[in-house]
N, C-alpha and C. Protein backbone atom coordinates (compact mmCIF):
# COMPACT_ATOMS: atom_id res chain seq x y z
N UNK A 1 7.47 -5.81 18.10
CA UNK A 1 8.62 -5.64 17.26
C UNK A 1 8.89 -4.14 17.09
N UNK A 2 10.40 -3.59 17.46
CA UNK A 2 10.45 -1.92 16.77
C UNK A 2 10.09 -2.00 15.70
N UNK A 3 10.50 -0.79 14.95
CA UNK A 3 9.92 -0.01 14.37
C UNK A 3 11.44 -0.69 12.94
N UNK A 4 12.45 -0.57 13.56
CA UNK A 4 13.70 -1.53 12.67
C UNK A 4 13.85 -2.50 12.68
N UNK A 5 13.05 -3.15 13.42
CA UNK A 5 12.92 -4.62 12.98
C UNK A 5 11.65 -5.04 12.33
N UNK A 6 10.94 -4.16 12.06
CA UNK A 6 9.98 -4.45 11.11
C UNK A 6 10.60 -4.12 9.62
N UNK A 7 11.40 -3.08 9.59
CA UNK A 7 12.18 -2.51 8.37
C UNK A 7 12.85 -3.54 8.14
N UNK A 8 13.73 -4.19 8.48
CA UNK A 8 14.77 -5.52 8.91
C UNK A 8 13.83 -6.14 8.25
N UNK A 9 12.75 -6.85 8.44
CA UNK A 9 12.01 -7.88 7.83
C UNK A 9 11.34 -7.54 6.88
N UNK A 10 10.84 -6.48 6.90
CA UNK A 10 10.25 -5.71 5.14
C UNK A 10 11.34 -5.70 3.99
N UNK A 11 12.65 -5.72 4.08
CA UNK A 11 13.72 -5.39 3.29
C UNK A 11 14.26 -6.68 3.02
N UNK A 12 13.30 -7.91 3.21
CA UNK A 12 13.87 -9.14 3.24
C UNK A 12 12.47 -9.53 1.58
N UNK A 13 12.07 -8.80 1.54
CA UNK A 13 10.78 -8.69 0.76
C UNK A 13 11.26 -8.63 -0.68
N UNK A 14 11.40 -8.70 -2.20
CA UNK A 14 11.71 -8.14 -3.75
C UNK A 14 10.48 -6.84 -3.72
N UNK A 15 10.64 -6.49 -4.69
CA UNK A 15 9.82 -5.19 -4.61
C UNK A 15 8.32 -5.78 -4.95
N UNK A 16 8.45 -6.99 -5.59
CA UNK A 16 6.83 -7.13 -6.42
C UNK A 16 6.12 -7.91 -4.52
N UNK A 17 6.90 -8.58 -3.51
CA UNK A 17 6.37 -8.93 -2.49
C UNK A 17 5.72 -7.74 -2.11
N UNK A 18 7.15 -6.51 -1.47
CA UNK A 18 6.30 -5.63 -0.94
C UNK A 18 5.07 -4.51 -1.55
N UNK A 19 5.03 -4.59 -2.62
CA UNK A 19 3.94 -4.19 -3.58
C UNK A 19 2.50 -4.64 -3.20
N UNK A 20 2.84 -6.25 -3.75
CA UNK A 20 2.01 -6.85 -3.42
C UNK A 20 0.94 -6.96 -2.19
N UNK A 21 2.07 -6.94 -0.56
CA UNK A 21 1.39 -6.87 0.68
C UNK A 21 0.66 -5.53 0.85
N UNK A 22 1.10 -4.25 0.52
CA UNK A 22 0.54 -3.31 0.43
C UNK A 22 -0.97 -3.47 -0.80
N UNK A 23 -0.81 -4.06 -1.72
CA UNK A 23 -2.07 -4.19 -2.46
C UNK A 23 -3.25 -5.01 -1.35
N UNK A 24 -2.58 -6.21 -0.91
CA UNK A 24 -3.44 -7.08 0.38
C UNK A 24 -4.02 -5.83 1.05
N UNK A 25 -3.77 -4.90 1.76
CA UNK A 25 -4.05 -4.19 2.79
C UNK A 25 -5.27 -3.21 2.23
N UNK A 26 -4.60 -2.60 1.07
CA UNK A 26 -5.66 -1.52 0.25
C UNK A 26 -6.72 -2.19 -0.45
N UNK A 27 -6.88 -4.01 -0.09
CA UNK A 27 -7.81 -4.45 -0.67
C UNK A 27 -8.79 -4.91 0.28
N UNK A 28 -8.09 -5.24 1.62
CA UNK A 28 -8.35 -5.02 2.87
C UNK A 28 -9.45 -3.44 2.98
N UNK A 29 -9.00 -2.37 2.83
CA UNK A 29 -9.45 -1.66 3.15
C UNK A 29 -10.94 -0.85 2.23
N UNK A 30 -10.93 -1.26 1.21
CA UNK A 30 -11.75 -1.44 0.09
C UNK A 30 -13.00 -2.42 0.65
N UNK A 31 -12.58 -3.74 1.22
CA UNK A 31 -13.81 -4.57 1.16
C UNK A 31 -14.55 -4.14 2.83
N UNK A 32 -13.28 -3.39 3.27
CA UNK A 32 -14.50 -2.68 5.01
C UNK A 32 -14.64 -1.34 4.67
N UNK A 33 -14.68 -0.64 3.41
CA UNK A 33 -14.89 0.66 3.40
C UNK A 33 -16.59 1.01 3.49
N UNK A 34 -17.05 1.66 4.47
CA UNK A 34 -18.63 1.87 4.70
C UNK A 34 -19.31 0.61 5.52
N UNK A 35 -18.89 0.00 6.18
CA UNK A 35 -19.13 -1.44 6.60
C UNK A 35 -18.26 -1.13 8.01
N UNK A 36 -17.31 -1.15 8.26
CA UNK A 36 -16.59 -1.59 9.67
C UNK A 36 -15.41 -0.42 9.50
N UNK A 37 -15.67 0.83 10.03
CA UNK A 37 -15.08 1.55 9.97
C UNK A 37 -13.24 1.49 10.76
N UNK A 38 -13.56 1.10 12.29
CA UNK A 38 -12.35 0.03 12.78
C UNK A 38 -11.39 -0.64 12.12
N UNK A 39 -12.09 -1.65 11.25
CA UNK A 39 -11.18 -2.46 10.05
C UNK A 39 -10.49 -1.32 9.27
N UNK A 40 -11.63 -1.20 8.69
CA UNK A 40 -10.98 0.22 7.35
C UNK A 40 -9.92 0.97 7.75
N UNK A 41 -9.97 1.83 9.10
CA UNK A 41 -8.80 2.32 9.26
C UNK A 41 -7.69 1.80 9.72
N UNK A 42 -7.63 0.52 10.36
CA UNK A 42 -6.57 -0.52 10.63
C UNK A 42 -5.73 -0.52 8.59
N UNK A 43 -6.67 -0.71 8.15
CA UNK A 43 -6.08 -1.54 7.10
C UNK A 43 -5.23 -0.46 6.45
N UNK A 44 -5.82 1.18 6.34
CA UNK A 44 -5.58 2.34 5.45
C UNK A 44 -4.33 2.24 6.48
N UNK A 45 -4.27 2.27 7.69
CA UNK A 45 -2.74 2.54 8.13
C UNK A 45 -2.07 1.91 8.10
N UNK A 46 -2.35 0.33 8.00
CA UNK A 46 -1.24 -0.47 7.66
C UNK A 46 -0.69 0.03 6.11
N UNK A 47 -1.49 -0.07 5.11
CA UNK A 47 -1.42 0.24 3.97
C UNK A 47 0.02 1.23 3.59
N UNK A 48 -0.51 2.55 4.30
CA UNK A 48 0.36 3.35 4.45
C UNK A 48 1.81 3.93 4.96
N UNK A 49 1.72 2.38 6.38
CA UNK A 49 2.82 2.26 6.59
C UNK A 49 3.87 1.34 5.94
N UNK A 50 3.31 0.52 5.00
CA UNK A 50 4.10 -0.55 4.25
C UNK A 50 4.32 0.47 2.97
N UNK A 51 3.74 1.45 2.58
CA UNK A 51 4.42 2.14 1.33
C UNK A 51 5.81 2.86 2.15
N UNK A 52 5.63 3.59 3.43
CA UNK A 52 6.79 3.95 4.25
C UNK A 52 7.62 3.19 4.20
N UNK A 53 7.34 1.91 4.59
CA UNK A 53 8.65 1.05 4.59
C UNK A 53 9.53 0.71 3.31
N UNK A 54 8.75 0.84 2.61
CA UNK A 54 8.85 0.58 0.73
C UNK A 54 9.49 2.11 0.63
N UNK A 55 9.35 2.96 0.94
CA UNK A 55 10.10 4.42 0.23
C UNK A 55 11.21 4.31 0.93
N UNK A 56 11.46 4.06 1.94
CA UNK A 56 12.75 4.17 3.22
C UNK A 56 13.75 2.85 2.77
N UNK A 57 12.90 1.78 1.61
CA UNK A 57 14.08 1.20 1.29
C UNK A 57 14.96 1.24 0.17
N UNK A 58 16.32 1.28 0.36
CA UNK A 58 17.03 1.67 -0.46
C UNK A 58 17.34 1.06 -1.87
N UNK A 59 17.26 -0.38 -1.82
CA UNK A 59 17.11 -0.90 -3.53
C UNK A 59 16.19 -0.31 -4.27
N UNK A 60 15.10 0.66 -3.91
CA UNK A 60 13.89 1.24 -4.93
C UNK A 60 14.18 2.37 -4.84
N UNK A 61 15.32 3.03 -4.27
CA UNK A 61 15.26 4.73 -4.74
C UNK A 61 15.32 5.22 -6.08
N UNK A 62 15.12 4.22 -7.22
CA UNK A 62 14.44 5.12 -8.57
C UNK A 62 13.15 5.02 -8.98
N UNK A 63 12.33 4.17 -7.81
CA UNK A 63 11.23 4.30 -7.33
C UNK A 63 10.18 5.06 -6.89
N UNK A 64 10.94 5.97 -6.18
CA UNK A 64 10.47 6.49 -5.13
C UNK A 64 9.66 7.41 -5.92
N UNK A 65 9.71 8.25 -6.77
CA UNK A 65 8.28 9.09 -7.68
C UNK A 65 7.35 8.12 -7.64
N UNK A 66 7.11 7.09 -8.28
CA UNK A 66 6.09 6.20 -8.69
C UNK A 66 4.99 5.93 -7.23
N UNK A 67 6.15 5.65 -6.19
CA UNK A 67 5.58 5.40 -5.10
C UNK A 67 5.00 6.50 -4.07
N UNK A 68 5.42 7.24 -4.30
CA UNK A 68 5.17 8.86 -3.81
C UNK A 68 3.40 8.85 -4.59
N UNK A 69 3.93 8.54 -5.59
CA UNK A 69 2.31 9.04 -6.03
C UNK A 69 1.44 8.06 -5.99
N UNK A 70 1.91 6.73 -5.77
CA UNK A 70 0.63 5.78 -5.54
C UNK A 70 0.37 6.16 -3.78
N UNK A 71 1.17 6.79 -3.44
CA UNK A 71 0.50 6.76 -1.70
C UNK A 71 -0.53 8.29 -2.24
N UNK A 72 -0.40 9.09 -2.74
CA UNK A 72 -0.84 10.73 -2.78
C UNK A 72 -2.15 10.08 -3.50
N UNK A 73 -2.05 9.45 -4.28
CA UNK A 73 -3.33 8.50 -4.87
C UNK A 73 -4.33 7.72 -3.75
N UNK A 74 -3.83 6.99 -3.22
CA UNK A 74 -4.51 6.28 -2.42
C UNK A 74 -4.98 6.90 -1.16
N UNK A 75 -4.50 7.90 -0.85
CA UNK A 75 -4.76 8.60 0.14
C UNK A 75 -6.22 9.38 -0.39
N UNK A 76 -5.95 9.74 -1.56
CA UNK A 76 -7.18 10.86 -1.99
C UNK A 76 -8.19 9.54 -2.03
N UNK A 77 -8.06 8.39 -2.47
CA UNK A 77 -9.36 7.67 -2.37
C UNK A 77 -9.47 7.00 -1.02
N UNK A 78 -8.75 7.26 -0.43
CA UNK A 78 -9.32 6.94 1.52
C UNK A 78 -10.10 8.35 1.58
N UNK A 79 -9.91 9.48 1.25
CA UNK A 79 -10.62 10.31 1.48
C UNK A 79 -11.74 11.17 0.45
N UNK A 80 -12.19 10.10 -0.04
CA UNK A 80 -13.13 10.55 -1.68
C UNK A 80 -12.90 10.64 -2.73
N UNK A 81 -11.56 10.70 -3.15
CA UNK A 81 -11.90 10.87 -3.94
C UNK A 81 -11.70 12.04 -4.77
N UNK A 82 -11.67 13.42 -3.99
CA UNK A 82 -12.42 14.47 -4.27
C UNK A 82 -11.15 15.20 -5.45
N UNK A 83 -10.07 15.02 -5.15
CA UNK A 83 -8.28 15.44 -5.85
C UNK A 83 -8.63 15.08 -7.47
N UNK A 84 -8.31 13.57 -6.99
CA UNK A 84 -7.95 12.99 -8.64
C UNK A 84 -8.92 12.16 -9.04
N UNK A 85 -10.40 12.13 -8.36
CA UNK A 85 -11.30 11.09 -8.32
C UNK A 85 -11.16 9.69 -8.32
N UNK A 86 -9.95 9.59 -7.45
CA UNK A 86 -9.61 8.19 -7.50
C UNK A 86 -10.38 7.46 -6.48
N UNK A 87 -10.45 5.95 -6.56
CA UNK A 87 -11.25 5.16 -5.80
C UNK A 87 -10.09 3.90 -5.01
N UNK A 88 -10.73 3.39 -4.17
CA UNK A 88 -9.98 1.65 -3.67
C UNK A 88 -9.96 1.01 -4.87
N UNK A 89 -10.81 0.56 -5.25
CA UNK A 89 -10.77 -0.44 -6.03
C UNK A 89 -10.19 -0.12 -7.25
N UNK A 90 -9.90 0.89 -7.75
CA UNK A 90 -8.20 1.82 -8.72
C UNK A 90 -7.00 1.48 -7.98
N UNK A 91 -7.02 1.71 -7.19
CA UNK A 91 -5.88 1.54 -6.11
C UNK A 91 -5.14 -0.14 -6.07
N UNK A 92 -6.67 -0.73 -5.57
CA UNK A 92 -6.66 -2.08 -5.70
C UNK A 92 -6.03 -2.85 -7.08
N UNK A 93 -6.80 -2.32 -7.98
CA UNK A 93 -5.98 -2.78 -9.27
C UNK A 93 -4.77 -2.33 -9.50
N UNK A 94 -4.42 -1.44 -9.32
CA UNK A 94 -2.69 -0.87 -9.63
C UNK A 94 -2.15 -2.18 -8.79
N UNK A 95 -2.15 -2.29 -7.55
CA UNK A 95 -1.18 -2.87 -6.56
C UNK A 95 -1.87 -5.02 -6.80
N UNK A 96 -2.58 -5.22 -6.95
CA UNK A 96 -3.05 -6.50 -7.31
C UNK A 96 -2.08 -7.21 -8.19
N UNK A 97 -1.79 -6.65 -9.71
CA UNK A 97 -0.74 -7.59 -10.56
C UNK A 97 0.18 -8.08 -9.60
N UNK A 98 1.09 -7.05 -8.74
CA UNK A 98 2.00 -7.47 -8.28
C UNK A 98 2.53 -8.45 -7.34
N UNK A 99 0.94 -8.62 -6.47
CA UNK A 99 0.81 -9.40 -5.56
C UNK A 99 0.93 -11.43 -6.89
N UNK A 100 0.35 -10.87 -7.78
CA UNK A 100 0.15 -11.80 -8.45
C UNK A 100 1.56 -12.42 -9.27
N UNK A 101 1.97 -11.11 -9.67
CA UNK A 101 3.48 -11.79 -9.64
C UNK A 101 4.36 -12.00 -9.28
N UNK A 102 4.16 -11.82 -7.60
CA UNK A 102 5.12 -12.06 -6.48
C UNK A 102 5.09 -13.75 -6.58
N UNK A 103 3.63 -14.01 -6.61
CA UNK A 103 3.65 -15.35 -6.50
C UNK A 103 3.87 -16.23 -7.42
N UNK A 104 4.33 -16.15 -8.84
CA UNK A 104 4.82 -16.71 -9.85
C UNK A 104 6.10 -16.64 -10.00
């Protein structure tokens, strides 16, 4: 699939879906972090590319701070931590409700 037809089908998403799938991924990447390094980074880039797709769409551009900083967040805990001492499983909880109330 391009690269706009994945956008095409991400934009078919409410915001708490695509929230949500991005929480799947960063929870994904949390349960292979130190374990299956392969996985882990599959998952951190999917992760990262579904917040892309989420900033590039246009119903959330008063969004886009919030989301800016949950990627600048999650990024520092793919990489320690060391910024804002943030972790996955912080990460994980921010993006989890939503998955949860996608499905209600």
């Amino acid at each position: 699939m391009t690269v706009s037809g994945i956008q095409q089908s991400w934009s078919r998403f409410t915001l708490m879906e695509q929230l949500g799938n991005i929480g799947s991924e960063v929870g994904r990447a949390a349960k292979w972090h130190g374990k299956d390094p392969q996985r882990f980074d599959h998952a951190v880039e999917q992760a990262l590319m579904l917040i892309d797709l989420t900033q590039r769409d246009q119903r959330w551009k008063g969004r886009l701070d919030e989301l800016a900083i949950a990627k600048e967040v999650f990024s520092d805990a793919v990489l320690g931590g060391t910024e804002y001492g943030s972790t996955l499983e912080d990460m994980e909880h921010y993006f989890m409700p939503y998955a949860l109330a996608a499905r209600s």
